[in-house]
PDB file of N, CA and C in Angstrom:
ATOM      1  N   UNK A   1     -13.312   5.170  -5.292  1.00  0.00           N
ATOM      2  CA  UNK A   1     -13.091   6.078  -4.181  1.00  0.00           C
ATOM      3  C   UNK A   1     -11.681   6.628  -4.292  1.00  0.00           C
ATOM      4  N   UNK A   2     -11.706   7.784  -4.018  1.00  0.00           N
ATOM      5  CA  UNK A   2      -9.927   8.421  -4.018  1.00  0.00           C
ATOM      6  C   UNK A   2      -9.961   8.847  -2.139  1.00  0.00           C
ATOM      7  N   UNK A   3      -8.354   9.767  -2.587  1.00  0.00           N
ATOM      8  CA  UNK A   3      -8.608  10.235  -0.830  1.00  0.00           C
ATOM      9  C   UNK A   3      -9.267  11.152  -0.646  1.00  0.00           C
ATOM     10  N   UNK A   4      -9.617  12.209  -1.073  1.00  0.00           N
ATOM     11  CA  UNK A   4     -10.948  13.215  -1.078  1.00  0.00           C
ATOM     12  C   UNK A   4     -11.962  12.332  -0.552  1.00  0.00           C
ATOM     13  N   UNK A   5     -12.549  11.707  -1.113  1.00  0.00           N
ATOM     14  CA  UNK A   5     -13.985  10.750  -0.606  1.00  0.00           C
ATOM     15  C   UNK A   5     -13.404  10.479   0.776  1.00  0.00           C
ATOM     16  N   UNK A   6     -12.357   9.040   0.710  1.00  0.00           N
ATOM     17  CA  UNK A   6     -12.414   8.583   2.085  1.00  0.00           C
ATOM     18  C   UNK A   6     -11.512   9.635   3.176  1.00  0.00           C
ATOM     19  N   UNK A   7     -11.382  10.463   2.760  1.00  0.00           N
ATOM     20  CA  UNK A   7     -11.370  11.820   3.639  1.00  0.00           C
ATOM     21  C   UNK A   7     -12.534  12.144   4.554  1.00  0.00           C
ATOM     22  N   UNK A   8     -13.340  12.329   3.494  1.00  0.00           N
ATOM     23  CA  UNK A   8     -14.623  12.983   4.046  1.00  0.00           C
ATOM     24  C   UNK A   8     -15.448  11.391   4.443  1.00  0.00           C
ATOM     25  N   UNK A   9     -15.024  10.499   4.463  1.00  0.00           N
ATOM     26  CA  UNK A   9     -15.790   9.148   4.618  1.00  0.00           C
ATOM     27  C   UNK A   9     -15.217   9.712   6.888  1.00  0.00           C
ATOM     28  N   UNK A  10     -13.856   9.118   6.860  1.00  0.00           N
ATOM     29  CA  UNK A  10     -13.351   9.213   8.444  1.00  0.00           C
ATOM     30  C   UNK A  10     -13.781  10.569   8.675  1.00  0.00           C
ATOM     31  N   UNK A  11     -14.191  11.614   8.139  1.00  0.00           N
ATOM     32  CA  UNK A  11     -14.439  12.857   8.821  1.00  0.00           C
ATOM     33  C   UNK A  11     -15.897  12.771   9.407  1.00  0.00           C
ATOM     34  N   UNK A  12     -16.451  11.749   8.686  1.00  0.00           N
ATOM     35  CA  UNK A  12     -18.042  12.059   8.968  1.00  0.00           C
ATOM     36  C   UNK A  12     -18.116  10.339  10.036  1.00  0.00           C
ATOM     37  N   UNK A  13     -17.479   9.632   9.573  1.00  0.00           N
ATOM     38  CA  UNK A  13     -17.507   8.296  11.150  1.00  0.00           C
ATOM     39  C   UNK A  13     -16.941   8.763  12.225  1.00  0.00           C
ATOM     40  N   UNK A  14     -15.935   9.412  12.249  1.00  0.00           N
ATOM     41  CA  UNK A  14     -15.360   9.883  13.337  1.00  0.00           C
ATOM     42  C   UNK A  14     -15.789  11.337  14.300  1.00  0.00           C
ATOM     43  N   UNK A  15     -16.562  11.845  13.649  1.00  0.00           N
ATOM     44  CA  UNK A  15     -17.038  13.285  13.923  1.00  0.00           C
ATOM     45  C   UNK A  15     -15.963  14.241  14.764  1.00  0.00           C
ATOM     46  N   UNK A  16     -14.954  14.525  12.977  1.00  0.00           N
ATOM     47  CA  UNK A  16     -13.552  14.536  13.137  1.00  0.00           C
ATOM     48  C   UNK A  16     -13.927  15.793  12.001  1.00  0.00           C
ATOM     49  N   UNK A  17     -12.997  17.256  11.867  1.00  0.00           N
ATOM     50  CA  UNK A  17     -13.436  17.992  10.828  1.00  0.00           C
ATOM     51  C   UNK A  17     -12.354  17.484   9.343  1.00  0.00           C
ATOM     52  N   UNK A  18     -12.291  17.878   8.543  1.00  0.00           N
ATOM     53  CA  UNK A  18     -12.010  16.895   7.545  1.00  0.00           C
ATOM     54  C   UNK A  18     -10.406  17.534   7.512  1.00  0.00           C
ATOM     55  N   UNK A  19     -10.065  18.326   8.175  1.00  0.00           N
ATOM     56  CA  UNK A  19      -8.451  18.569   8.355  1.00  0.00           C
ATOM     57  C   UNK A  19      -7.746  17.674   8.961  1.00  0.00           C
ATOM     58  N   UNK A  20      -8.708  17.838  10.043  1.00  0.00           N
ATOM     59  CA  UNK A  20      -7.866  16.457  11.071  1.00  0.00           C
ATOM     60  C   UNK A  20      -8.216  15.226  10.472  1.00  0.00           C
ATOM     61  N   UNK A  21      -8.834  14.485   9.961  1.00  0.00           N
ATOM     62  CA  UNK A  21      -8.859  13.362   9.149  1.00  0.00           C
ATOM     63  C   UNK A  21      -7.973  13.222   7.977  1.00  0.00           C
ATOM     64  N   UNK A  22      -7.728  14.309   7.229  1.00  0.00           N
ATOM     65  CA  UNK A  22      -6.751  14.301   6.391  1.00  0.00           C
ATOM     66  C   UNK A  22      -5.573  14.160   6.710  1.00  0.00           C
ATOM     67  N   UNK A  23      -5.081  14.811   8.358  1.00  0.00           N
ATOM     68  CA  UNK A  23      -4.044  14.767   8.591  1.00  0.00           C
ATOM     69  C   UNK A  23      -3.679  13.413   9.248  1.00  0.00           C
ATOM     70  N   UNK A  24      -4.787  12.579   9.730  1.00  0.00           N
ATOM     71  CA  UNK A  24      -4.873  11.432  10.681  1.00  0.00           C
ATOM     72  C   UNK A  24      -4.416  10.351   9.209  1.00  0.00           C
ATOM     73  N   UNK A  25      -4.812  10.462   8.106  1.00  0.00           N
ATOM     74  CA  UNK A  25      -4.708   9.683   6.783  1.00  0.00           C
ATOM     75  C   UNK A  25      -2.887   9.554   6.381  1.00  0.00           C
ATOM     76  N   UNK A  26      -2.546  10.834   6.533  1.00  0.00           N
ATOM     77  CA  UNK A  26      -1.513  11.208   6.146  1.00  0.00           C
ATOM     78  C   UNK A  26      -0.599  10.789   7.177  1.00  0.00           C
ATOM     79  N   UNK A  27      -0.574  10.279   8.512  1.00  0.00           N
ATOM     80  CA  UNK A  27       0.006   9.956   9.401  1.00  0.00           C
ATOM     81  C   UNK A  27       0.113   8.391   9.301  1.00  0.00           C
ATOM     82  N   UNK A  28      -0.909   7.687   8.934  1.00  0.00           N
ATOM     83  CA  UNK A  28      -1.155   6.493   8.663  1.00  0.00           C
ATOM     84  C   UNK A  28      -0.246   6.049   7.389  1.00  0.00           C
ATOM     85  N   UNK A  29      -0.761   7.009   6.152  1.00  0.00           N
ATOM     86  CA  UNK A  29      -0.049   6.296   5.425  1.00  0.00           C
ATOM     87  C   UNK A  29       1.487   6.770   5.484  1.00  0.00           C
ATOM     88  N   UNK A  30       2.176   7.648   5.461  1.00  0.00           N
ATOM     89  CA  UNK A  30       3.622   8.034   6.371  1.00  0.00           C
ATOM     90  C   UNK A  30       4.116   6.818   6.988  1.00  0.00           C
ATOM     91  N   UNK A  31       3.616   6.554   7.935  1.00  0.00           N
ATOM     92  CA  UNK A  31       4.063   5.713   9.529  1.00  0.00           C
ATOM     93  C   UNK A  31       3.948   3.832   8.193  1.00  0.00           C
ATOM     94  N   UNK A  32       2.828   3.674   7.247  1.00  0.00           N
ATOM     95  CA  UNK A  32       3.373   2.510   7.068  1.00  0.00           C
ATOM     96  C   UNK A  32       4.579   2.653   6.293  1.00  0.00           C
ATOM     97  N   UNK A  33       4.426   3.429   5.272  1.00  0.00           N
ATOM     98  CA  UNK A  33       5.802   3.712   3.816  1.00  0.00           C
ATOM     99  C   UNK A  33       6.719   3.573   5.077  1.00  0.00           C
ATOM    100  N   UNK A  34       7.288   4.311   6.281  1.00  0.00           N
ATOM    101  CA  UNK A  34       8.357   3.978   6.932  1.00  0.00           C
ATOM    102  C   UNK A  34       8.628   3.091   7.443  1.00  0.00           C
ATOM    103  N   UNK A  35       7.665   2.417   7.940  1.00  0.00           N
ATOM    104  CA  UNK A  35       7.990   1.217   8.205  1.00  0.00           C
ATOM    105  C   UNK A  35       8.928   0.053   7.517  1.00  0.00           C
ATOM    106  N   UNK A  36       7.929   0.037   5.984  1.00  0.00           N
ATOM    107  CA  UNK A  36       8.363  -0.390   4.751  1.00  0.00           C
ATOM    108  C   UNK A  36       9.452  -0.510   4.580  1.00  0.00           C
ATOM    109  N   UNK A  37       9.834   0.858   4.701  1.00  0.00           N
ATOM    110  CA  UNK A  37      11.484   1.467   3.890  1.00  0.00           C
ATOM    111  C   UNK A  37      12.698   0.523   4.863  1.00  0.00           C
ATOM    112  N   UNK A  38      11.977   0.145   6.402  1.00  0.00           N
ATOM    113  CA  UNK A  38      12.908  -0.134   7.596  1.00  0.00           C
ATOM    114  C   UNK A  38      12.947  -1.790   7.273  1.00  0.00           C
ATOM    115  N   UNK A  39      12.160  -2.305   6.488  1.00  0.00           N
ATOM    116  CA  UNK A  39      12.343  -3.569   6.346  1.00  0.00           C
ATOM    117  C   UNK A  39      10.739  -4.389   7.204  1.00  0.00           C
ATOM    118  N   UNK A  40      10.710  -3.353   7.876  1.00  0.00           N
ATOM    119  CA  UNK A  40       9.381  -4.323   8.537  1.00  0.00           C
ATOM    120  C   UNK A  40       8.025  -4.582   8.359  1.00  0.00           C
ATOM    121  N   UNK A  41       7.362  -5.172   8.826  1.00  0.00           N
ATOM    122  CA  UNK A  41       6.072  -5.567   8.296  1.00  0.00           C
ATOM    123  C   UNK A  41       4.775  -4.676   9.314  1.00  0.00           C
ATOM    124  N   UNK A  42       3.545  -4.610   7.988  1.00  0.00           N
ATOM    125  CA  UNK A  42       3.039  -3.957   9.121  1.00  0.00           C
ATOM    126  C   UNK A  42       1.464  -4.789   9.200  1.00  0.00           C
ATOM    127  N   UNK A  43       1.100  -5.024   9.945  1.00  0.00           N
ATOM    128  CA  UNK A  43      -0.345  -6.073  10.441  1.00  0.00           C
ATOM    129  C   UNK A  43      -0.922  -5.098  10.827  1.00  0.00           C
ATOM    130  N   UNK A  44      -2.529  -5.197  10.608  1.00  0.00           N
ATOM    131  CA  UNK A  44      -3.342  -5.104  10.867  1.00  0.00           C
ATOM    132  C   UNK A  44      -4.469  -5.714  10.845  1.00  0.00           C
ATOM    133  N   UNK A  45      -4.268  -6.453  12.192  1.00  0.00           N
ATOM    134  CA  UNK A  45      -5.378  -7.251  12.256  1.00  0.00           C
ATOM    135  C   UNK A  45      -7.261  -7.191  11.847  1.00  0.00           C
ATOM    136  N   UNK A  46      -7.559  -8.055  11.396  1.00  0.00           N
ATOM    137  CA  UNK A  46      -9.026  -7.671  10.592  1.00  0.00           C
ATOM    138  C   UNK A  46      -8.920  -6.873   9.189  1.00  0.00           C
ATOM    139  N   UNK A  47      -7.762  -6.564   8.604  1.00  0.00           N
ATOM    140  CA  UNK A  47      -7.383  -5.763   7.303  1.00  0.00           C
ATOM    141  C   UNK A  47      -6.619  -6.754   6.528  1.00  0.00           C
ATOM    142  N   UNK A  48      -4.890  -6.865   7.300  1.00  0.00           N
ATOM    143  CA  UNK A  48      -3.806  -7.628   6.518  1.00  0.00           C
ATOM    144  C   UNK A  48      -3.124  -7.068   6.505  1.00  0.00           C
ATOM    145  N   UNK A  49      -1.987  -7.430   5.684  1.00  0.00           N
ATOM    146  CA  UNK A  49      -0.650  -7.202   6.438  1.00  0.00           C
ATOM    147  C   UNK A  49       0.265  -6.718   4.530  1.00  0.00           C
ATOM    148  N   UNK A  50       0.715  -5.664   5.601  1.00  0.00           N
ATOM    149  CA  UNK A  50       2.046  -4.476   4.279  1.00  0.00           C
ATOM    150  C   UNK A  50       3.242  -5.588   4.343  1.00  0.00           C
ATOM    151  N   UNK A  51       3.814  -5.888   3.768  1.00  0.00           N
ATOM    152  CA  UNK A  51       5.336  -6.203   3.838  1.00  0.00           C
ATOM    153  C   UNK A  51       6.008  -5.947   2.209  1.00  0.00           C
ATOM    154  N   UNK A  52       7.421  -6.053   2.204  1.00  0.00           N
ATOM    155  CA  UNK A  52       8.204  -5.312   1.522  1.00  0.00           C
ATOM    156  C   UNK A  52       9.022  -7.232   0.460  1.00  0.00           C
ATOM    157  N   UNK A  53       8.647  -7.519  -0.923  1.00  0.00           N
ATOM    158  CA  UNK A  53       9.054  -8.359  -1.186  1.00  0.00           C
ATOM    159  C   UNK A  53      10.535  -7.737  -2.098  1.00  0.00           C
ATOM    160  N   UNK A  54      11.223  -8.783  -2.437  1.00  0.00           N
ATOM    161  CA  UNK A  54      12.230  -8.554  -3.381  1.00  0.00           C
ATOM    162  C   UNK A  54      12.411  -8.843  -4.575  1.00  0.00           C
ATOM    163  N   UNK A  55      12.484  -8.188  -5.765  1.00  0.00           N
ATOM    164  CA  UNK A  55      12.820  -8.779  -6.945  1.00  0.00           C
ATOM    165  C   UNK A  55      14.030  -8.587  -7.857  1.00  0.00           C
ATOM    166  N   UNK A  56      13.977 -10.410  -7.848  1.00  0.00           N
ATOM    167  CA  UNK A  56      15.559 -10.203  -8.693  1.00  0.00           C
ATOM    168  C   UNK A  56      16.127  -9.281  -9.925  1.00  0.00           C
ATOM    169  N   UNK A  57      17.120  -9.146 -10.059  1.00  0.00           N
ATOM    170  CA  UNK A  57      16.799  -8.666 -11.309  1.00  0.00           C
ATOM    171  C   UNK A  57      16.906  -9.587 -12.982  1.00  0.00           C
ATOM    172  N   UNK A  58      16.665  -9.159 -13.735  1.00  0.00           N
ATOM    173  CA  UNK A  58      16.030 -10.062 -15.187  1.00  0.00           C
ATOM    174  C   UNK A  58      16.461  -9.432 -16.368  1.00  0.00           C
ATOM    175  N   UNK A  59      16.525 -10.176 -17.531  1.00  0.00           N
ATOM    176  CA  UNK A  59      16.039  -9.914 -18.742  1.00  0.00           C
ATOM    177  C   UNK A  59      14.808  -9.420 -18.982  1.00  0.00           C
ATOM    178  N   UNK A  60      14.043  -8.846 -19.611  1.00  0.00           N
ATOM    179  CA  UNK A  60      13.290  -8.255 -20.449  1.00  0.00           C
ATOM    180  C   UNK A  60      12.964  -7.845 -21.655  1.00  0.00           C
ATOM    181  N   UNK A  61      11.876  -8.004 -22.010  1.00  0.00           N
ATOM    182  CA  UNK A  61      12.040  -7.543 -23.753  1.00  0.00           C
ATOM    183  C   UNK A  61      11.176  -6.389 -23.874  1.00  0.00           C
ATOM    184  N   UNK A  62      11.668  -5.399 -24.704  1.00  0.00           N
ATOM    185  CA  UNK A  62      11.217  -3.784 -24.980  1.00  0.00           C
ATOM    186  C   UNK A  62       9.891  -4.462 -26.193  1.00  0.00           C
ATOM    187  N   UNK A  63       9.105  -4.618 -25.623  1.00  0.00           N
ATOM    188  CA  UNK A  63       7.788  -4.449 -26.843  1.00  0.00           C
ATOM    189  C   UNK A  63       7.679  -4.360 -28.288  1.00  0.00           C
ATOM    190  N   UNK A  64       7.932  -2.684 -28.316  1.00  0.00           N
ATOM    191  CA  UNK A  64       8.152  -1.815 -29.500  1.00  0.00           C
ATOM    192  C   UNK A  64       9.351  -2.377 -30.630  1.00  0.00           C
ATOM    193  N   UNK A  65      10.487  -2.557 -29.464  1.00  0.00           N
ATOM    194  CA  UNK A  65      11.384  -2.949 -30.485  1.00  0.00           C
ATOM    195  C   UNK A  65      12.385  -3.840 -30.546  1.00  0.00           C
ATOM    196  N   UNK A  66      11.572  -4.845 -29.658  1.00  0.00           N
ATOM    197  CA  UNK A  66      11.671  -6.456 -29.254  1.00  0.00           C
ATOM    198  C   UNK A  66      13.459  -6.852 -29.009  1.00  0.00           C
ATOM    199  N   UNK A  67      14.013  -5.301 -28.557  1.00  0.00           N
ATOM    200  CA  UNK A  67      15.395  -5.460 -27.644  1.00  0.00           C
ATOM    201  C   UNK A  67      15.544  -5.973 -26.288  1.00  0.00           C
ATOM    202  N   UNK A  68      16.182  -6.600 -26.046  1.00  0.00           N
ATOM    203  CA  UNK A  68      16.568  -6.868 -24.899  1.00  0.00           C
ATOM    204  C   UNK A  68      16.938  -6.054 -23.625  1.00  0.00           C
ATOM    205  N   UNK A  69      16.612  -5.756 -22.885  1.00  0.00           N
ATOM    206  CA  UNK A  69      16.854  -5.368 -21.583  1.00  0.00           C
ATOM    207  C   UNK A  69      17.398  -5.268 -20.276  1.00  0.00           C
ATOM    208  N   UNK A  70      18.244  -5.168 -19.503  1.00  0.00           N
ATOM    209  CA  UNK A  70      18.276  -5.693 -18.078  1.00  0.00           C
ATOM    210  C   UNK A  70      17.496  -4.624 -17.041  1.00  0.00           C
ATOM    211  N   UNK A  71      16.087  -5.218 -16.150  1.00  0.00           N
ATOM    212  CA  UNK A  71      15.496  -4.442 -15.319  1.00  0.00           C
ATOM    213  C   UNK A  71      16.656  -4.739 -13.824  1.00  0.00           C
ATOM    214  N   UNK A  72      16.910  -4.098 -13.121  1.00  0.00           N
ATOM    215  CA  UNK A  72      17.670  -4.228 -12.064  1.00  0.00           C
ATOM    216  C   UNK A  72      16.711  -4.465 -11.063  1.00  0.00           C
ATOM    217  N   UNK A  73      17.234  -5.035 -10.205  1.00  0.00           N
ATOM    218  CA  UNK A  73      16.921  -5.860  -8.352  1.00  0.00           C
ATOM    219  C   UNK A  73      16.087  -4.650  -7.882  1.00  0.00           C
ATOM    220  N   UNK A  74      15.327  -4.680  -7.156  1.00  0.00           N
ATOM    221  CA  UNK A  74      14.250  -3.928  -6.281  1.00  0.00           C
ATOM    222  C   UNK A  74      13.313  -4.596  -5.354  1.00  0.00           C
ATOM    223  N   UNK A  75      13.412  -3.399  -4.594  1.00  0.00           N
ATOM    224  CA  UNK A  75      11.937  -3.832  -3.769  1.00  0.00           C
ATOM    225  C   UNK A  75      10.701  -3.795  -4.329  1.00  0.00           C
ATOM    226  N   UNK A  76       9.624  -4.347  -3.508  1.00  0.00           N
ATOM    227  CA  UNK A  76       8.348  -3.931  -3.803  1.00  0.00           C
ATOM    228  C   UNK A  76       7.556  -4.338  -2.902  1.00  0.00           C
ATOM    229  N   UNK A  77       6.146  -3.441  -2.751  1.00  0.00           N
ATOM    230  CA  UNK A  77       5.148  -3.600  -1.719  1.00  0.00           C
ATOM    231  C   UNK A  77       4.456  -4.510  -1.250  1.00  0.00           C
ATOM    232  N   UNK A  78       4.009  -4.947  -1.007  1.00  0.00           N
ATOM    233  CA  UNK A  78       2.995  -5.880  -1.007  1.00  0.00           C
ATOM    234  C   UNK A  78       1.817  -6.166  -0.213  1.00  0.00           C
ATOM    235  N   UNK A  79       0.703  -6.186  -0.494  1.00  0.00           N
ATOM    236  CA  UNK A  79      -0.286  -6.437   0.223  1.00  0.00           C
ATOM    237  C   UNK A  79      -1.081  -7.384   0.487  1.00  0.00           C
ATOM    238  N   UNK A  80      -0.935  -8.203   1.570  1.00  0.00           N
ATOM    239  CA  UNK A  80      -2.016  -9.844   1.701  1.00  0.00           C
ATOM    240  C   UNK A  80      -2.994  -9.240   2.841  1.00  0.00           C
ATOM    241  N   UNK A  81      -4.307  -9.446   1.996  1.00  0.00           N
ATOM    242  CA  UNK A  81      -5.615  -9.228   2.940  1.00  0.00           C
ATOM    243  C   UNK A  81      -5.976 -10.046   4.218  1.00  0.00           C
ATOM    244  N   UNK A  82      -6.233  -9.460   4.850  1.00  0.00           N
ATOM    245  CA  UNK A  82      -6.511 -10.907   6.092  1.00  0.00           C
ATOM    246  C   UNK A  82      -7.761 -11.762   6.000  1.00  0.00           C
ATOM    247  N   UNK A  83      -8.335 -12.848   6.789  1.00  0.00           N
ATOM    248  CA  UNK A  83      -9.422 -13.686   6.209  1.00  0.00           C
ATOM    249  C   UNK A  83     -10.689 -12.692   6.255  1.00  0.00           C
ATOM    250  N   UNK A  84     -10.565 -12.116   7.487  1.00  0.00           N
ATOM    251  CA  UNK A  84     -11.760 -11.391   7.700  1.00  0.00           C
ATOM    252  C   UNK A  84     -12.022 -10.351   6.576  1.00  0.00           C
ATOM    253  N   UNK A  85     -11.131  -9.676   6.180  1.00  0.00           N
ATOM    254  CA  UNK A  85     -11.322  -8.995   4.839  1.00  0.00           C
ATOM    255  C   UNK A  85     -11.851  -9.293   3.369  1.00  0.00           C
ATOM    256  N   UNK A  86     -11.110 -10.824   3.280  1.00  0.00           N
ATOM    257  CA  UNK A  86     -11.359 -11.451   2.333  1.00  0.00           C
ATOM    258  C   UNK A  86     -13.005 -11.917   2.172  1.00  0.00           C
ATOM    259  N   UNK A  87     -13.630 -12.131   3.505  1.00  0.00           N
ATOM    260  CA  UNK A  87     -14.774 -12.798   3.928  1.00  0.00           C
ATOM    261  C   UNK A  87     -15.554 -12.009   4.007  1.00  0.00           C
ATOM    262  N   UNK A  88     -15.412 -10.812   4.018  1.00  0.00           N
ATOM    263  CA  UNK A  88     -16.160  -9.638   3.839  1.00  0.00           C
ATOM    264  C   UNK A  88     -16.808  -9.120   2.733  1.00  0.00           C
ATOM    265  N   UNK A  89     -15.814  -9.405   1.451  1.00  0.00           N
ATOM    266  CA  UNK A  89     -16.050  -9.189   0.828  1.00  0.00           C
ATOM    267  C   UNK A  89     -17.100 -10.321  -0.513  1.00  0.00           C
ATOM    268  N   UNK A  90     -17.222 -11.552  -0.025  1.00  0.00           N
ATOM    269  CA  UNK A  90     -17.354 -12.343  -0.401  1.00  0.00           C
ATOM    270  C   UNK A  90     -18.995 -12.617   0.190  1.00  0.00           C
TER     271      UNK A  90
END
């Protein structure tokens, strides 16, 4: 599925025209990335929960030409499903 599909997926549950669903998508995902960026977490109960982990930074080795590296410190996303999600799928 991409967002085209589940575009037209909330346009047709919601009996919503597929602008305003696109734009309702785009608000959603917006509102979590900011969240993100602010440090905070975002729950949704019966789904799971966004939060923002940290990684140190490291050595690395280049593949190709088995040099050494330093990747620098960053964030990153993260996503833990909630039970009900998990159980859903199962």
């Amino acid at each position: 599925m991409n967002k085209k599909d589940l575009i037209t997926i909330i346009s047709d549950d919601a009996g919503i025209s597929k602008e305003a669903a696109g734009a309702a998508l785009e608000s959603v995902t917006d509102s979590i990335v900011k969240s993100l960026k602010k440090g905070d977490e975002v729950r949704l109960p019966g789904f799971g929960t966004f939060k923002v982990t940290h990684r140190k930074a490291r050595t690395a080795r280049n593949p190709q030409t088995g040099a050494t590296i330093q990747v620098k410190a960053s964030d990153a996303p993260k996503f833990t499903p909630a039970k009900a999600f998990k159980e859903a799928l199962n």
